[in-house]
N, C-alpha and C. Protein backbone atom coordinates (compact mmCIF):
# COMPACT_ATOMS: atom_id res chain seq x y z
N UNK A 1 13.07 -2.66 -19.59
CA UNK A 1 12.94 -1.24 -19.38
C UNK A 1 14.18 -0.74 -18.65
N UNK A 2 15.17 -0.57 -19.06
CA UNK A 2 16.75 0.11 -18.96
C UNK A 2 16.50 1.27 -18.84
N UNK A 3 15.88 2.28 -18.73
CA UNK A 3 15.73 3.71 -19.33
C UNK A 3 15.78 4.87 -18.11
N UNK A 4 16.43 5.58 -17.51
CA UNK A 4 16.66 6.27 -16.53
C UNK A 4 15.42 6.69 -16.22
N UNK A 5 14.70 7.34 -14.76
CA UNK A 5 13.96 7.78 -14.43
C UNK A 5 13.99 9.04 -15.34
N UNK A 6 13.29 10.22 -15.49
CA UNK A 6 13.30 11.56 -15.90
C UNK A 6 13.50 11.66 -17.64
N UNK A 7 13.46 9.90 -17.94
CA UNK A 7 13.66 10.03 -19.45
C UNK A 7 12.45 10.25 -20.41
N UNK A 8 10.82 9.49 -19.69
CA UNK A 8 9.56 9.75 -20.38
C UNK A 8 9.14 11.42 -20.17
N UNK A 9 8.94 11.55 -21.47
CA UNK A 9 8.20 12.67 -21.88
C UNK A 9 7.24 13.65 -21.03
N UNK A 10 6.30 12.43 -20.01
CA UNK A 10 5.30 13.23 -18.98
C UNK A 10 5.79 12.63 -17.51
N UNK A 11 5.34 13.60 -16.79
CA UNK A 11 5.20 13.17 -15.41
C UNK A 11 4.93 12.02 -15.11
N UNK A 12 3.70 11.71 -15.81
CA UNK A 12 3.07 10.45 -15.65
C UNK A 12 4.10 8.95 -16.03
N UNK A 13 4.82 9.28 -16.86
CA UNK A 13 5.67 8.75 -17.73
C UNK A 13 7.31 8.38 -16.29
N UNK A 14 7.79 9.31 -16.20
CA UNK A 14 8.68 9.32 -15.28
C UNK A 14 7.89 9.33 -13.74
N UNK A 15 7.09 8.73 -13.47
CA UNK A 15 6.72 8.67 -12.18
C UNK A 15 6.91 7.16 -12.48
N UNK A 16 6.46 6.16 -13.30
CA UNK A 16 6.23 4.95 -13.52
C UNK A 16 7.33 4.25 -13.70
N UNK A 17 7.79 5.17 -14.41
CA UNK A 17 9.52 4.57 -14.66
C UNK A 17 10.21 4.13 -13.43
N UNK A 18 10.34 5.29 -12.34
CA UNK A 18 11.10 5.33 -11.17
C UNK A 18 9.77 4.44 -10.45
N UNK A 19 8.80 4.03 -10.19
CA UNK A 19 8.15 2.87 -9.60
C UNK A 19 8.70 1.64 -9.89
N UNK A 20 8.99 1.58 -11.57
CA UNK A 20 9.48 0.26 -11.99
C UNK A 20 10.94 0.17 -11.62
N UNK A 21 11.54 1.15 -11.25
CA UNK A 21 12.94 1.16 -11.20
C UNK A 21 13.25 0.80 -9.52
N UNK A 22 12.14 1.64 -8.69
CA UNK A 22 12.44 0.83 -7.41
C UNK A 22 11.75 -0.21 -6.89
N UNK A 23 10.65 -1.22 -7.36
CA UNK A 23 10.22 -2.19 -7.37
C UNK A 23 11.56 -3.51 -7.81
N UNK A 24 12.06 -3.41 -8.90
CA UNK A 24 13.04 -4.08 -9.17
C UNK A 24 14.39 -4.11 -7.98
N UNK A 25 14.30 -2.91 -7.67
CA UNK A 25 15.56 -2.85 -6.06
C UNK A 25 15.05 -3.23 -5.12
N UNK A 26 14.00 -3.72 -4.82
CA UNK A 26 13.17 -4.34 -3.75
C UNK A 26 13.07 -5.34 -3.92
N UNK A 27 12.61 -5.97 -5.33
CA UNK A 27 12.17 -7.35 -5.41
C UNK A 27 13.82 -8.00 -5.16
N UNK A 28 15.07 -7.68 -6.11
CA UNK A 28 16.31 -7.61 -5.46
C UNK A 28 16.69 -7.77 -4.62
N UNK A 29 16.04 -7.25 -3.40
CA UNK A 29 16.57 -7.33 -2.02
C UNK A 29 15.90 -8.34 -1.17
N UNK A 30 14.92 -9.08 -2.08
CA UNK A 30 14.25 -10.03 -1.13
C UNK A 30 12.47 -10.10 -1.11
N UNK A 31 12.13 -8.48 -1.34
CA UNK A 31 10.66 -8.05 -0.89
C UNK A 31 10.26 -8.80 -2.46
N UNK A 32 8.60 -9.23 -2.17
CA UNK A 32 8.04 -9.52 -3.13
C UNK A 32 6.58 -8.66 -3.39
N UNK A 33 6.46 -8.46 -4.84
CA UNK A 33 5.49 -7.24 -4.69
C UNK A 33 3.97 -8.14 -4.92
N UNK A 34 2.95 -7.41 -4.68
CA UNK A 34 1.48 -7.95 -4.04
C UNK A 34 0.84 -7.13 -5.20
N UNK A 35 0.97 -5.74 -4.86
CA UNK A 35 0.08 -4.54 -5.72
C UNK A 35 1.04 -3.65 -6.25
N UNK A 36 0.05 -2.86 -7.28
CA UNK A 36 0.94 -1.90 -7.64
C UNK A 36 0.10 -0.66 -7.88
N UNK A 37 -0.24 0.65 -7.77
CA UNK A 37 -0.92 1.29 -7.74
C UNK A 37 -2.13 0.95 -7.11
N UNK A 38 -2.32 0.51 -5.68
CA UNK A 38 -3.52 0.68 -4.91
C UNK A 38 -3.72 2.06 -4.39
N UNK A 39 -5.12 1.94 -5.25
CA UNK A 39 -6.23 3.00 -5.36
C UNK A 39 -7.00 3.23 -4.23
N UNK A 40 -7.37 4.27 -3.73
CA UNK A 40 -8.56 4.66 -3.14
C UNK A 40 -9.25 5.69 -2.61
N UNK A 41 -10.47 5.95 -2.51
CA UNK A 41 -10.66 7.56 -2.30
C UNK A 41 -10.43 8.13 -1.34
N UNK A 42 -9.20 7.46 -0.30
CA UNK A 42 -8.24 8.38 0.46
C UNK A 42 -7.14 8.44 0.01
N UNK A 43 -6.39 8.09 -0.73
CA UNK A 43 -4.89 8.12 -1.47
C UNK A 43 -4.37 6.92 -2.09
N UNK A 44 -3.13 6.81 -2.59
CA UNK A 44 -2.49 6.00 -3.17
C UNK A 44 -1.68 5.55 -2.53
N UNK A 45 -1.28 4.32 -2.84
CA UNK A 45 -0.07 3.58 -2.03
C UNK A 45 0.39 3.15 -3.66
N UNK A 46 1.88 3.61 -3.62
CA UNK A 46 2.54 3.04 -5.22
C UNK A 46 2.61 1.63 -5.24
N UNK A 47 3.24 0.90 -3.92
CA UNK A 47 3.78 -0.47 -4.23
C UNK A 47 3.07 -1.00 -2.98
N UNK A 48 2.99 -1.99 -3.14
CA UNK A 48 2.38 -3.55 -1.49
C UNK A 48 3.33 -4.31 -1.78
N UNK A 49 4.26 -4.62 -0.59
CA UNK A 49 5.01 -5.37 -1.18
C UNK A 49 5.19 -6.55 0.28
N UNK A 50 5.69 -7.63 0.08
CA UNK A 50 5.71 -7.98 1.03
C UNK A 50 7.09 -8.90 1.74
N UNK A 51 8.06 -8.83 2.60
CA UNK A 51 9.08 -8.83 3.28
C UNK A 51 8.84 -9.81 4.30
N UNK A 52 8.78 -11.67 4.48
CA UNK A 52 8.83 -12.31 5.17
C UNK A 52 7.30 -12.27 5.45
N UNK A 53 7.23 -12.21 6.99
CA UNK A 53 5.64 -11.97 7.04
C UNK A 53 4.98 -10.89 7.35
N UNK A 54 6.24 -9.56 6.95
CA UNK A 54 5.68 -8.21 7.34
C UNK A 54 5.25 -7.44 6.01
N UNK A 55 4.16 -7.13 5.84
CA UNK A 55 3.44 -5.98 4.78
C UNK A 55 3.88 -4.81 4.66
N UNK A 56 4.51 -4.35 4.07
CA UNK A 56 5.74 -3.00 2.99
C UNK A 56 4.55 -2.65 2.65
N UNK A 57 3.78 -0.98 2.82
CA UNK A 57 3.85 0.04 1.94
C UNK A 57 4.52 0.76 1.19
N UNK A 58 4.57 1.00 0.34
CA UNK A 58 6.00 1.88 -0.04
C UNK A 58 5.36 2.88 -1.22
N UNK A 59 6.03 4.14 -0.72
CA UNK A 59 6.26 5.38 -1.39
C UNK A 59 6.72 5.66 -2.44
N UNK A 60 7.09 6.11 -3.23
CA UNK A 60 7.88 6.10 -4.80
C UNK A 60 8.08 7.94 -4.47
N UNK A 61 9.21 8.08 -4.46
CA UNK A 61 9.34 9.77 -4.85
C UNK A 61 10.47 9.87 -5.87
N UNK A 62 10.39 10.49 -6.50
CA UNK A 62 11.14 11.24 -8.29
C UNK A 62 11.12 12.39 -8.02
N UNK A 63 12.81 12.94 -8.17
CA UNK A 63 13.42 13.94 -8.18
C UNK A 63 14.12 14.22 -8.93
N UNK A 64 14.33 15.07 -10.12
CA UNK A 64 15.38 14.92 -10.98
C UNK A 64 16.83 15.91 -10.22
N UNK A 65 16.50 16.71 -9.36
CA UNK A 65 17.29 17.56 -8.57
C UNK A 65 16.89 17.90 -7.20
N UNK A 66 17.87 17.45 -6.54
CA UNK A 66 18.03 18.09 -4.92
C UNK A 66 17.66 19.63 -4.54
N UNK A 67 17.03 20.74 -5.25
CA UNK A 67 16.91 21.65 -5.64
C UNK A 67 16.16 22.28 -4.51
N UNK A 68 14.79 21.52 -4.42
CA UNK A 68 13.97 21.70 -3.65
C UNK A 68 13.75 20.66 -3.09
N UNK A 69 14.64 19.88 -2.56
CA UNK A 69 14.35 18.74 -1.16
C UNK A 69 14.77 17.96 -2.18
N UNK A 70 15.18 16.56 -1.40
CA UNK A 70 14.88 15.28 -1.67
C UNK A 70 13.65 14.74 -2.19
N UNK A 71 13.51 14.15 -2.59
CA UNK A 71 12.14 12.97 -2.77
C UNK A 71 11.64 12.22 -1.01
N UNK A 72 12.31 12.14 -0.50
CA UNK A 72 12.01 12.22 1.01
C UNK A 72 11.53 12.94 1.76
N UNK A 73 12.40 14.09 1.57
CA UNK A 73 11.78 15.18 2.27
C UNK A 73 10.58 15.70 1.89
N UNK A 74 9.94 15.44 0.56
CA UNK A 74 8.41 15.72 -0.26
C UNK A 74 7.23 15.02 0.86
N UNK A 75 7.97 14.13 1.45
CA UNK A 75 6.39 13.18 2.15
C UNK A 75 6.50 13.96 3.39
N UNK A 76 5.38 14.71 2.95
CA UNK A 76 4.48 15.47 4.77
C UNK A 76 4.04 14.80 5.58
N UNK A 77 3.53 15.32 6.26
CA UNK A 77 2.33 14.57 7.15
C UNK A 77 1.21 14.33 6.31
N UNK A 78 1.11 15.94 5.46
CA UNK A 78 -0.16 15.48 5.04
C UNK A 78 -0.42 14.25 3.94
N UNK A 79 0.77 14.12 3.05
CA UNK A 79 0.87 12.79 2.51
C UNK A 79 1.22 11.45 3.12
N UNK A 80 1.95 12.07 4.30
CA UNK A 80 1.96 10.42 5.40
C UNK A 80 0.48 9.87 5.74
N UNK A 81 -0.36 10.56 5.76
CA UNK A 81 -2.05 10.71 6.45
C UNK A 81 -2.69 10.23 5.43
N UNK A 82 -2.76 10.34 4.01
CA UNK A 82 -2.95 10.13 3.22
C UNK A 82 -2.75 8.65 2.69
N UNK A 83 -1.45 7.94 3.20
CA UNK A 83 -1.18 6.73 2.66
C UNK A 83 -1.35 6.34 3.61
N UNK A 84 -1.30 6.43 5.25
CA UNK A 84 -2.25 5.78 5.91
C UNK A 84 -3.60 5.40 5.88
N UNK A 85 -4.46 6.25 5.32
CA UNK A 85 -5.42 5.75 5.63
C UNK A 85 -5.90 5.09 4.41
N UNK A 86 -5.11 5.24 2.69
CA UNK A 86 -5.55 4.55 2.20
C UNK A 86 -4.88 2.82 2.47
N UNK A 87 -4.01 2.58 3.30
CA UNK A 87 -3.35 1.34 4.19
C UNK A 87 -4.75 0.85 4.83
N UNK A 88 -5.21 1.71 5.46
CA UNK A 88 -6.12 1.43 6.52
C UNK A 88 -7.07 0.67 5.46
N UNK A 89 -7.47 1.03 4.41
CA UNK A 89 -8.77 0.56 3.46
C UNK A 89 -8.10 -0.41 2.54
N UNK A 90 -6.72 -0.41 2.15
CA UNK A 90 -6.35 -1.91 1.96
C UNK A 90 -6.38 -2.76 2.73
N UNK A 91 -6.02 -2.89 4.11
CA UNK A 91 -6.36 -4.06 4.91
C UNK A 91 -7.66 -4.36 5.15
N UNK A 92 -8.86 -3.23 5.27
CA UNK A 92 -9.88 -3.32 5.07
C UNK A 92 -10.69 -4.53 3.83
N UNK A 93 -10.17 -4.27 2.76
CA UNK A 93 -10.26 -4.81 1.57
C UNK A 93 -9.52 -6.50 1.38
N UNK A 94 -8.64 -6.53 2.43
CA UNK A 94 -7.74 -8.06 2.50
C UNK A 94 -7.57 -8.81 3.75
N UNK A 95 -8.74 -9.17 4.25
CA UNK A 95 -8.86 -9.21 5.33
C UNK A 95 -7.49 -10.44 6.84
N UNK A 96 -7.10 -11.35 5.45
CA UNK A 96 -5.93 -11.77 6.27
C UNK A 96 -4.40 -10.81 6.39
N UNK A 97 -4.53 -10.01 5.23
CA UNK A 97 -3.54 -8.86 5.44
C UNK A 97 -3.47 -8.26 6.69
N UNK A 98 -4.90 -8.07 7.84
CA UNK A 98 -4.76 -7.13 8.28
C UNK A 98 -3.85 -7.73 9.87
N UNK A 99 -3.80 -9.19 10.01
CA UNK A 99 -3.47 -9.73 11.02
C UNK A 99 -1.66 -9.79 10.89
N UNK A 100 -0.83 -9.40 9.59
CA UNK A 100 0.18 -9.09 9.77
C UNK A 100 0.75 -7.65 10.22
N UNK A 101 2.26 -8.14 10.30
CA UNK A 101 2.55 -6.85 10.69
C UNK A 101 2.74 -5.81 9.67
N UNK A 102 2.71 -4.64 9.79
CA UNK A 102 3.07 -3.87 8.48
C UNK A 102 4.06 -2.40 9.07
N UNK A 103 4.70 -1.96 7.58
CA UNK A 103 5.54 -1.18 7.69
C UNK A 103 5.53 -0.06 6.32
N UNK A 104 5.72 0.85 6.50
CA UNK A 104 5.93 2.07 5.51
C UNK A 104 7.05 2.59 5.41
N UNK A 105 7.62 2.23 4.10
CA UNK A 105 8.77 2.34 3.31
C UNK A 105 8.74 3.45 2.03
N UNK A 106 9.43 4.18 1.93
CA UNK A 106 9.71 5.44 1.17
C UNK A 106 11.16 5.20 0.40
N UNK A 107 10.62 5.39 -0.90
CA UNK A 107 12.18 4.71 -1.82
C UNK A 107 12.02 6.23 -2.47
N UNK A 108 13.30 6.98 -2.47
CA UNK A 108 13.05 8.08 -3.25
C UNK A 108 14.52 8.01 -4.11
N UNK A 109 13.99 8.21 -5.60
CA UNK A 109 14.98 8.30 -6.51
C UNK A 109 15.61 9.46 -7.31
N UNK A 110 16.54 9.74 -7.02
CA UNK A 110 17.07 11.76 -7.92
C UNK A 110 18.53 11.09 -8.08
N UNK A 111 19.21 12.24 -7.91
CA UNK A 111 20.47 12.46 -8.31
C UNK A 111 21.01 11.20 -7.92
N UNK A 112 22.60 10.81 -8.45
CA UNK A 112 23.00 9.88 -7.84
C UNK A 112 23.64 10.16 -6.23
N UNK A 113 23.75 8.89 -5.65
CA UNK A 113 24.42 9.13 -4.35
C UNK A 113 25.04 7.99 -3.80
N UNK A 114 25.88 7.34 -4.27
CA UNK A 114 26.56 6.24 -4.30
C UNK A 114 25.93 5.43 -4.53
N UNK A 115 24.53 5.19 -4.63
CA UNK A 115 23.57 3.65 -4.61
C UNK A 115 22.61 3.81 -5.88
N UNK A 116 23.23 4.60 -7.11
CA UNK A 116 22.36 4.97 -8.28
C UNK A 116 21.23 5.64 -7.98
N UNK A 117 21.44 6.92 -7.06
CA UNK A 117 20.43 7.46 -6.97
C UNK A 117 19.20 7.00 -6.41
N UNK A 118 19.19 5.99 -5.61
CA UNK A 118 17.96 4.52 -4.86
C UNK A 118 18.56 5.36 -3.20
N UNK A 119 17.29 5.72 -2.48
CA UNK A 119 17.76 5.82 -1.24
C UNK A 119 16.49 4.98 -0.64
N UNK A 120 16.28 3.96 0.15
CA UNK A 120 15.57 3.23 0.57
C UNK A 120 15.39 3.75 2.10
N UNK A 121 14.41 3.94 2.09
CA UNK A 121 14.05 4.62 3.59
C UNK A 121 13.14 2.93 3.96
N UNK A 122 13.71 2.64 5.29
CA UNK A 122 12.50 1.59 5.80
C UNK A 122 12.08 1.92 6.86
N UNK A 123 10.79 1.77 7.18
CA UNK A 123 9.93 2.04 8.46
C UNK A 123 10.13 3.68 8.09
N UNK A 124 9.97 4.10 7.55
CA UNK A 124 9.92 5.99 7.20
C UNK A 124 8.92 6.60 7.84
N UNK A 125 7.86 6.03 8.31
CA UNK A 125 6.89 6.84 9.45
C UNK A 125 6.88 6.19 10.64
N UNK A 126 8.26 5.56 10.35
CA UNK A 126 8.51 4.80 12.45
C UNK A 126 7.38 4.45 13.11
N UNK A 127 6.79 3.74 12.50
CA UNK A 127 5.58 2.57 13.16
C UNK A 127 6.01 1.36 13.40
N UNK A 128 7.73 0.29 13.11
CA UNK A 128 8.06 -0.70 13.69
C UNK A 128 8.03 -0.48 14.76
């Protein structure tokens, strides 16, 4: 799957793309992924990934233009709150998960910017 983010037809389509596109820059860098779309009826977490013995949440944001923010700048509180607490009900759900450490990571992908358009935010809600 070579295919630029913003190239599938639907939202749905280019949201997945740029998941698969920054999963591969992670697994790259070392992180190994666990989940992928964990579900729950407080929110989504795109990726679980995991970094030595610390537990990666991570964000996925798609931007085709800086227009109206970054893909960074998209995560509120109220979506920070949101992937917390569906965090909270994955560790819930994995119960040796919950004795590591964990961290929330925000990969947002748009325009280019020297790094193909990949800006890797780590610890993005400064909980290390």
């Amino acid at each position: 799957m070579n295919t630029p983010p913003g190239s599938g037809t639907r939202p749905t389509d280019r949201g997945r793309e740029a998941e698969e596109r920054a999963c591969r820059h992670l697994t790259a860098a070392g992180l190994r992924l666990l989940e992928r779309n964990f579900n729950s009826r407080r929110g989504e977490i795109d990726l679980v990934m995991r970094e030595g013995a610390t537990l990666v949440f991570v964000e996925v944001r798609y931007r085709r233009s800086d227009r109206f923010g970054s893909g960074a700048e998209s995560v509120d509180r109220r979506k920070m709150s949101r992937i917390l607490a569906a965090a909270r009900h994955y560790l819930q759900l994995h119960p040796g998960a919950a004795d590591r450490p964990c961290r929330f990571d925000v990969v947002a992908i748009g325009p280019g910017d020297g790094n193909g358009g990949i800006d890797w935010i780590r610890d993005a809600f400064g909980t290390d």
